[in-house]
PDB file of N, CA and C in Angstrom:
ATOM      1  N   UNK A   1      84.386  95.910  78.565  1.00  0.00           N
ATOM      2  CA  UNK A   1      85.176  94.681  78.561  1.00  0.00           C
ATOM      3  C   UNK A   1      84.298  93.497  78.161  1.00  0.00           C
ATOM      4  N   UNK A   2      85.403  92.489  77.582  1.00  0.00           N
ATOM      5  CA  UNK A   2      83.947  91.435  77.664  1.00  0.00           C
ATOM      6  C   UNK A   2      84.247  90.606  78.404  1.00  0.00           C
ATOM      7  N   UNK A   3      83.184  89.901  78.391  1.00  0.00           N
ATOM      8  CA  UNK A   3      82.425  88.574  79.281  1.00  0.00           C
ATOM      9  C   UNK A   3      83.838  87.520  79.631  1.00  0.00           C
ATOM     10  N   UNK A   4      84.977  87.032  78.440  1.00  0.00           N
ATOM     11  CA  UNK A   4      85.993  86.317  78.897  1.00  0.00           C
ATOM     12  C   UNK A   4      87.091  86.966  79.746  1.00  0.00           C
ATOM     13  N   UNK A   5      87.007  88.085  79.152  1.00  0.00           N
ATOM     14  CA  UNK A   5      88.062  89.060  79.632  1.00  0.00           C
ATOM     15  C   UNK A   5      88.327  89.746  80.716  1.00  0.00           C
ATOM     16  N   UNK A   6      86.985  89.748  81.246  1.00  0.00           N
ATOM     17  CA  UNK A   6      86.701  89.852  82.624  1.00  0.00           C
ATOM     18  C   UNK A   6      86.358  88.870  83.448  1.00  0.00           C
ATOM     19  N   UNK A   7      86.047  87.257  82.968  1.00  0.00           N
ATOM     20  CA  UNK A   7      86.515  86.421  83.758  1.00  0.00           C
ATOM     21  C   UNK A   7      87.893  86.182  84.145  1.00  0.00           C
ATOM     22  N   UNK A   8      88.654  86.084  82.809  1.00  0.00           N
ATOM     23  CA  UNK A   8      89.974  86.125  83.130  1.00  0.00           C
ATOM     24  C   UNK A   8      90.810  87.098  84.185  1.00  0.00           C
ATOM     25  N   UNK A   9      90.608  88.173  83.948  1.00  0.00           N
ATOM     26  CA  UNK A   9      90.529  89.125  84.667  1.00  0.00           C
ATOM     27  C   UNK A   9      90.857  88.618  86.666  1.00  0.00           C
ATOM     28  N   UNK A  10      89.312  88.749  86.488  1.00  0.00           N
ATOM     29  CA  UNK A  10      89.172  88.008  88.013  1.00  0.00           C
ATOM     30  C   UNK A  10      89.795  86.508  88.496  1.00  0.00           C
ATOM     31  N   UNK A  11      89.718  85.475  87.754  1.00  0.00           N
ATOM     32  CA  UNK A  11      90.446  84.329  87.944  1.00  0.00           C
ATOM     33  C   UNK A  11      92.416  85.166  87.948  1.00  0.00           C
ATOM     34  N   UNK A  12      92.713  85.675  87.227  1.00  0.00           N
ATOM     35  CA  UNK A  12      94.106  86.863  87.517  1.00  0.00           C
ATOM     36  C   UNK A  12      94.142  87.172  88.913  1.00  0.00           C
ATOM     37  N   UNK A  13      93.289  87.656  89.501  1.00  0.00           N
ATOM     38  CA  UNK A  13      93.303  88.353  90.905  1.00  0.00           C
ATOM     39  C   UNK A  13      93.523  87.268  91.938  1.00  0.00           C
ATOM     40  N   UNK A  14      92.656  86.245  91.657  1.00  0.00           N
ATOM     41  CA  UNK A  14      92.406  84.986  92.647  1.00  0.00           C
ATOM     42  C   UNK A  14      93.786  84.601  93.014  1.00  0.00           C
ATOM     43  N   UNK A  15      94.118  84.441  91.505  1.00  0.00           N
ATOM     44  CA  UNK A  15      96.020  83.927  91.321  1.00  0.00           C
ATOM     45  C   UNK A  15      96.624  84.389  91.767  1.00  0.00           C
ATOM     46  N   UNK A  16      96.658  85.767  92.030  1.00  0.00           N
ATOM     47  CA  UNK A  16      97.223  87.124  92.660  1.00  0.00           C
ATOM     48  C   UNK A  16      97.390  86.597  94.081  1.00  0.00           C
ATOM     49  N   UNK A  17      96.120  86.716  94.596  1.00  0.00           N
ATOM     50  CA  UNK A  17      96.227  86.192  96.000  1.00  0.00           C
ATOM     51  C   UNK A  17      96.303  85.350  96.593  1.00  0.00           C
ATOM     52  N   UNK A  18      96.206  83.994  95.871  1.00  0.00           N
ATOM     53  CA  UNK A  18      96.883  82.853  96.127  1.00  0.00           C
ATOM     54  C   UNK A  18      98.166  82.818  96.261  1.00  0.00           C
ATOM     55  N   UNK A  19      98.804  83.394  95.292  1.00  0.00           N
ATOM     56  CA  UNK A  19     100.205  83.470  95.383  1.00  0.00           C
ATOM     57  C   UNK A  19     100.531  83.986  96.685  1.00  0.00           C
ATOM     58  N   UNK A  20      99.972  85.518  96.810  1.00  0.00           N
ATOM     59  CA  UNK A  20     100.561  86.305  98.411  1.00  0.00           C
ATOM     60  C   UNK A  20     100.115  85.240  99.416  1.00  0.00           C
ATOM     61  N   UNK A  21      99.186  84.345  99.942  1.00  0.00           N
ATOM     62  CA  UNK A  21      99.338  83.830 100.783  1.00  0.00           C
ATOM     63  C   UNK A  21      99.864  82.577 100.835  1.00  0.00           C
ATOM     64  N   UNK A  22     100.066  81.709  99.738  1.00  0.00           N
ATOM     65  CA  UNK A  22     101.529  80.911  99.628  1.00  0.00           C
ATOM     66  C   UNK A  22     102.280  80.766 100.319  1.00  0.00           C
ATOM     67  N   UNK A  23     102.807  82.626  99.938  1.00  0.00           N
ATOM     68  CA  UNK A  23     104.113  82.817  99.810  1.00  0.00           C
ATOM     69  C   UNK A  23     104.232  83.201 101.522  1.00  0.00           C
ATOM     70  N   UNK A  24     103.569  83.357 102.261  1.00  0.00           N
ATOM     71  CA  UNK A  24     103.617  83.074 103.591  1.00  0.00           C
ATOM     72  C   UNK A  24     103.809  81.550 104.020  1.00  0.00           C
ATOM     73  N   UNK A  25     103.171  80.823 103.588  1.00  0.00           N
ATOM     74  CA  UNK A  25     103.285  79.210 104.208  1.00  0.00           C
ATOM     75  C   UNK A  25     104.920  78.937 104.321  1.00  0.00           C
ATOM     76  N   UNK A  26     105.617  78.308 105.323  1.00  0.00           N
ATOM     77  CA  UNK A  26     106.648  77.298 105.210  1.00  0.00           C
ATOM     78  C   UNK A  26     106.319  75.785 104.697  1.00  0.00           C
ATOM     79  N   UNK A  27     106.499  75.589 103.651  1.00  0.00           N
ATOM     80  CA  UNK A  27     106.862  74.621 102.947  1.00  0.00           C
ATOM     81  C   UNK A  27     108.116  74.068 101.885  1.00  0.00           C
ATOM     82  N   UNK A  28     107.933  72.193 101.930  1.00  0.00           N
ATOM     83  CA  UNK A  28     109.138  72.222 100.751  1.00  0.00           C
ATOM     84  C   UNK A  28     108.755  72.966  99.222  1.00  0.00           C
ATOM     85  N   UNK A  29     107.729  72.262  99.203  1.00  0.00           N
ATOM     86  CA  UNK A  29     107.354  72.930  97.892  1.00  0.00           C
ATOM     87  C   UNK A  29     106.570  74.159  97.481  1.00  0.00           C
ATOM     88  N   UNK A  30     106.591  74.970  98.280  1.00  0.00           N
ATOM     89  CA  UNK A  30     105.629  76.165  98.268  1.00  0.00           C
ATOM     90  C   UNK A  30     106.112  76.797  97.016  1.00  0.00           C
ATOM     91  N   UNK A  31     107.360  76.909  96.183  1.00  0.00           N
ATOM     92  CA  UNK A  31     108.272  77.505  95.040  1.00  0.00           C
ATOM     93  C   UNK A  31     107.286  76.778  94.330  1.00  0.00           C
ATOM     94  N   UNK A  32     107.542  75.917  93.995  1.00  0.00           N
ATOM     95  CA  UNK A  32     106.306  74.668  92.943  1.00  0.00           C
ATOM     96  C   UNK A  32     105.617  75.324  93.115  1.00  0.00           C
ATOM     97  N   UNK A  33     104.302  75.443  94.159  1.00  0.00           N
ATOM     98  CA  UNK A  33     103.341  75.878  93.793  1.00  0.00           C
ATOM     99  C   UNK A  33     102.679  77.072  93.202  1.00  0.00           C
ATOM    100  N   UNK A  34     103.661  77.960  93.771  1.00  0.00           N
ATOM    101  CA  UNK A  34     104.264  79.516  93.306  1.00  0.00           C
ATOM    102  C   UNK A  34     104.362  79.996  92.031  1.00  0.00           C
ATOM    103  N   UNK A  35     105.204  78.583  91.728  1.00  0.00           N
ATOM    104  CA  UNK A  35     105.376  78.656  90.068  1.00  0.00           C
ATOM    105  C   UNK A  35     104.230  78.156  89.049  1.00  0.00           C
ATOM    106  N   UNK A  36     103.732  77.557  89.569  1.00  0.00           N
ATOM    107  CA  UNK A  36     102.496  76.944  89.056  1.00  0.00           C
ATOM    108  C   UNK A  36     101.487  77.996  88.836  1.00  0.00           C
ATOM    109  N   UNK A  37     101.216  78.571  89.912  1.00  0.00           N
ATOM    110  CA  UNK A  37     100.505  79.743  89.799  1.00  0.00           C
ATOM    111  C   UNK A  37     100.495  80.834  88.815  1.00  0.00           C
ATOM    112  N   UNK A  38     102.103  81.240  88.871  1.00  0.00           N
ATOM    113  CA  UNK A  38     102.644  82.152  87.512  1.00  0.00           C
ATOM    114  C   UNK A  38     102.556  81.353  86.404  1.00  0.00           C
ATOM    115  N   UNK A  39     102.459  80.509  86.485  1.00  0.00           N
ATOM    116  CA  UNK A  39     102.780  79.597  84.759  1.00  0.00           C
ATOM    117  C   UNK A  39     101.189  79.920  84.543  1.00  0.00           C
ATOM    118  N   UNK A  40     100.225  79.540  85.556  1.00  0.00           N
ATOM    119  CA  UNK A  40      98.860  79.836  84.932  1.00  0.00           C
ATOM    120  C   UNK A  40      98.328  81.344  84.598  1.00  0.00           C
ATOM    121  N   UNK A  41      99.071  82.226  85.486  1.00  0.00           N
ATOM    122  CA  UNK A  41      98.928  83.813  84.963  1.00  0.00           C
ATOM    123  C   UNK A  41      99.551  84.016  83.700  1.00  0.00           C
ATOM    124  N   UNK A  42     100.705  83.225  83.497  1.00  0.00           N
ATOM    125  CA  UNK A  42     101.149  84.063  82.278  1.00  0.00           C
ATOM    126  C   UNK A  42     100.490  83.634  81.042  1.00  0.00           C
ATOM    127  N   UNK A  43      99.779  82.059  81.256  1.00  0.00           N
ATOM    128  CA  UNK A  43      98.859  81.600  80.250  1.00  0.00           C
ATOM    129  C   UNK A  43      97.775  82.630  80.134  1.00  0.00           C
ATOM    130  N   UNK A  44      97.338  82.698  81.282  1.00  0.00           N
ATOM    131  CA  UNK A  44      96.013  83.727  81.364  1.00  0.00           C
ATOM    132  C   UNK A  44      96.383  84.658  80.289  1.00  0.00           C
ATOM    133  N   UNK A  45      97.202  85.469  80.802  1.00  0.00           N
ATOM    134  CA  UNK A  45      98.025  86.918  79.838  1.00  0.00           C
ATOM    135  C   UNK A  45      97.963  86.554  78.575  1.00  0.00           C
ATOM    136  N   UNK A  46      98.795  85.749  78.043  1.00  0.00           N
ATOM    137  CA  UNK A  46      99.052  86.194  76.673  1.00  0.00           C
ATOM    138  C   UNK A  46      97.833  85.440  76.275  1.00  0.00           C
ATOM    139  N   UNK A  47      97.241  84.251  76.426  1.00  0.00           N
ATOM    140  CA  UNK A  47      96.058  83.316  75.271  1.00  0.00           C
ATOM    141  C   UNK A  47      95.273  84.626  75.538  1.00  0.00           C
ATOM    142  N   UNK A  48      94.506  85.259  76.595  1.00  0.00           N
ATOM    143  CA  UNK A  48      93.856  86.271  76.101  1.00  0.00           C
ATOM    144  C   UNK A  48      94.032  87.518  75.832  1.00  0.00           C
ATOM    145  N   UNK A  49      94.904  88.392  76.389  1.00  0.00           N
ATOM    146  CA  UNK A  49      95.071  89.796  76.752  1.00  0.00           C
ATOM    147  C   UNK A  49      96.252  89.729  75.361  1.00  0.00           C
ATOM    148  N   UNK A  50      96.736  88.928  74.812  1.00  0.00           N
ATOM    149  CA  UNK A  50      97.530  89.255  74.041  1.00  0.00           C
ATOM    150  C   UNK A  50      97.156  88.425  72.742  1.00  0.00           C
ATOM    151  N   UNK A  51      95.828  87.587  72.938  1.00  0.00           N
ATOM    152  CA  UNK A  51      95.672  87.175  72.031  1.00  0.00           C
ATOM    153  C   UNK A  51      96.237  86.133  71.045  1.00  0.00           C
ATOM    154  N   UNK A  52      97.000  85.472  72.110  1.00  0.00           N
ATOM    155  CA  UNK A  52      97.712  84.121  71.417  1.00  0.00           C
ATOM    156  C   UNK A  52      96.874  83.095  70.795  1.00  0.00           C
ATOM    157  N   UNK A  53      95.690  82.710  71.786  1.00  0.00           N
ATOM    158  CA  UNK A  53      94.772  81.698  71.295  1.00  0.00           C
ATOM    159  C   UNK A  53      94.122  82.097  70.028  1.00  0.00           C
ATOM    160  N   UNK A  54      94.070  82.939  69.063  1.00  0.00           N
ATOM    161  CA  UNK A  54      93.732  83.250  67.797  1.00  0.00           C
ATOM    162  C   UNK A  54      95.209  83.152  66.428  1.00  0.00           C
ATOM    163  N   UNK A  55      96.873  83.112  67.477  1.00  0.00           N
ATOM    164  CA  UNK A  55      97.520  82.839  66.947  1.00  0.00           C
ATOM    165  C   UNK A  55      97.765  81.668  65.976  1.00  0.00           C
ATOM    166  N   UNK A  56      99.037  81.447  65.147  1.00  0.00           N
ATOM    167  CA  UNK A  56      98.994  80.474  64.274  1.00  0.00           C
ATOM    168  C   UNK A  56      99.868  79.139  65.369  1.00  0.00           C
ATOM    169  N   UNK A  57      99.539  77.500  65.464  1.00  0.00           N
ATOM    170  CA  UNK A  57      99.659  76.830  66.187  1.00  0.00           C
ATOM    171  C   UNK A  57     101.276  77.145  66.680  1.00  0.00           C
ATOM    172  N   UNK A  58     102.054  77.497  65.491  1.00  0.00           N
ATOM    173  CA  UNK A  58     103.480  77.851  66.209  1.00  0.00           C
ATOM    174  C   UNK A  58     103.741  78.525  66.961  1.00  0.00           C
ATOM    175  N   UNK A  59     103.283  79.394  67.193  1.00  0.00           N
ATOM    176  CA  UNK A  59     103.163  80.479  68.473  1.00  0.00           C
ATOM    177  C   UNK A  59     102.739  79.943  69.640  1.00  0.00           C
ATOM    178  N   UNK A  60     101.677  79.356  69.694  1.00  0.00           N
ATOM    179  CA  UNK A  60     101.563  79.289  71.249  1.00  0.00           C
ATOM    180  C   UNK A  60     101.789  77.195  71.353  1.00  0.00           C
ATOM    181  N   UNK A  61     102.800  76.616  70.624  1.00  0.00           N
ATOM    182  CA  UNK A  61     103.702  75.468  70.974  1.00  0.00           C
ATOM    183  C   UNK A  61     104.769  76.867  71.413  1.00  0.00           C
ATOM    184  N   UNK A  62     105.149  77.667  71.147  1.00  0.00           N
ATOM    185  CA  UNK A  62     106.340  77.928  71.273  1.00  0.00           C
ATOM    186  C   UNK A  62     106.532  79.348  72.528  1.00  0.00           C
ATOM    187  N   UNK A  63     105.036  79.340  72.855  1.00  0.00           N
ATOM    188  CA  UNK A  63     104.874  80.280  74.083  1.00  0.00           C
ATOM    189  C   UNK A  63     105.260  79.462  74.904  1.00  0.00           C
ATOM    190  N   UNK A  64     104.192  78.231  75.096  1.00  0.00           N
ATOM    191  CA  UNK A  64     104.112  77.202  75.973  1.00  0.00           C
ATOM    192  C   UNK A  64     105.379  75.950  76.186  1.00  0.00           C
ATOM    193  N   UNK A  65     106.274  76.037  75.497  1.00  0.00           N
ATOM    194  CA  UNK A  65     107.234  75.297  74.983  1.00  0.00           C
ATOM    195  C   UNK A  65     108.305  76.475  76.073  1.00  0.00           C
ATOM    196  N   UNK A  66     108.435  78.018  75.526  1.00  0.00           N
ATOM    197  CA  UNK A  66     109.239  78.747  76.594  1.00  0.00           C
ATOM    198  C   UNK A  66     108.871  78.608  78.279  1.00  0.00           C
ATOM    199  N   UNK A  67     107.702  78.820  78.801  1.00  0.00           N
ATOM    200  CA  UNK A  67     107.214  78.543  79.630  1.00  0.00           C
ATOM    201  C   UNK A  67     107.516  77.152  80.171  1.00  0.00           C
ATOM    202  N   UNK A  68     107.399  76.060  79.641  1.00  0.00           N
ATOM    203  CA  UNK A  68     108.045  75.270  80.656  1.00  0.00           C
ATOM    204  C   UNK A  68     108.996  74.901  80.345  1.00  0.00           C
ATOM    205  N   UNK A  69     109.773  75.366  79.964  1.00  0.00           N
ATOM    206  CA  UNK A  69     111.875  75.692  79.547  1.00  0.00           C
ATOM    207  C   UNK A  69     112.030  76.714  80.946  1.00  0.00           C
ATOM    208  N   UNK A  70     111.356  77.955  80.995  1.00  0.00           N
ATOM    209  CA  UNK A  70     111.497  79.012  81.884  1.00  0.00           C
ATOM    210  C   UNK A  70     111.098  78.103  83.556  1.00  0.00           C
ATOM    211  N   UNK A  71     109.935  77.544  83.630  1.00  0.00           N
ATOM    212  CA  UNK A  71     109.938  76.912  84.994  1.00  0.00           C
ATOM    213  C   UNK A  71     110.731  75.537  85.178  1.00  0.00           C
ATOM    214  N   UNK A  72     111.270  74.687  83.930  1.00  0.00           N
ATOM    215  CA  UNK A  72     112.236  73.718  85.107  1.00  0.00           C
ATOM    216  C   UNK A  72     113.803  74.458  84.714  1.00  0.00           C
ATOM    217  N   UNK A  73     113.940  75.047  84.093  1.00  0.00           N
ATOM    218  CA  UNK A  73     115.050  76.156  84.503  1.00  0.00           C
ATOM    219  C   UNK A  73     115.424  76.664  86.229  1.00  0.00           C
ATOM    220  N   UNK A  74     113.994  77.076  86.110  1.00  0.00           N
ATOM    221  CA  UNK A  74     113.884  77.970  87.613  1.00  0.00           C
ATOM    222  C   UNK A  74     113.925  77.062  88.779  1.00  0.00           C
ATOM    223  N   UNK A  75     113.296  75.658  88.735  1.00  0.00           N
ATOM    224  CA  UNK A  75     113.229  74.677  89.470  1.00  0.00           C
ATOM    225  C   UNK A  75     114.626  74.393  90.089  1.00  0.00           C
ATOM    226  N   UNK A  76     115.065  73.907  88.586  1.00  0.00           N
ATOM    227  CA  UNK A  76     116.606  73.345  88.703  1.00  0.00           C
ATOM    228  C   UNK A  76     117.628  74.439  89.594  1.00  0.00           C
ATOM    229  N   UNK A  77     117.558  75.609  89.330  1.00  0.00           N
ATOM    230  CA  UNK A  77     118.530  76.486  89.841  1.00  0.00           C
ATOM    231  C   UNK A  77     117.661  76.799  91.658  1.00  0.00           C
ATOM    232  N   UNK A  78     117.208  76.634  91.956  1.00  0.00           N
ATOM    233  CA  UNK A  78     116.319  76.632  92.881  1.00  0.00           C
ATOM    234  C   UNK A  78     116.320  75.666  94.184  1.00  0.00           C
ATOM    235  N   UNK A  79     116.771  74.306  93.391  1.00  0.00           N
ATOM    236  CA  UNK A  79     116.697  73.082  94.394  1.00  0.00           C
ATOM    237  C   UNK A  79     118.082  73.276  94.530  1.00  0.00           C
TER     238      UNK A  79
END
């Protein structure tokens, strides 16, 4: 593996378990933060593991453009 990929990697896991213990807290906004979390995994995912950040600029306006369409979607139906 290399050197980013296995940072990423591990910063993935951190996220991982941030999330599971979150998702224990009672809070208003614990969903926010929840989501925040996934919005940064799924960045993680595709800029490296899928290789977006070598994509052409339309692709990842239009990863990142779905992504936060997909979280105040989720917000909205949520509150």
């Amino acid at each position: 593996m290399h050197k980013t990929a296995t940072i990423t990697w591990i910063v993935l896991l951190v996220l991982t378990l941030a999330s599971a213990l979150f998702s224990k807290l009672e809070s208003k906004y614990i969903i926010l933060v929840i989501l925040i979390l996934a919005a940064l995994k799924f960045l993680g995912i595709a800029f490296q593991f899928m290789e977006m950040k070598k994509a052409h600029v339309f692709w990842k306006t239009l990863i990142i453009g779905f992504l936060a369409l997909f979280v105040i979607i989720l917000l909205i139906i949520v509150k």
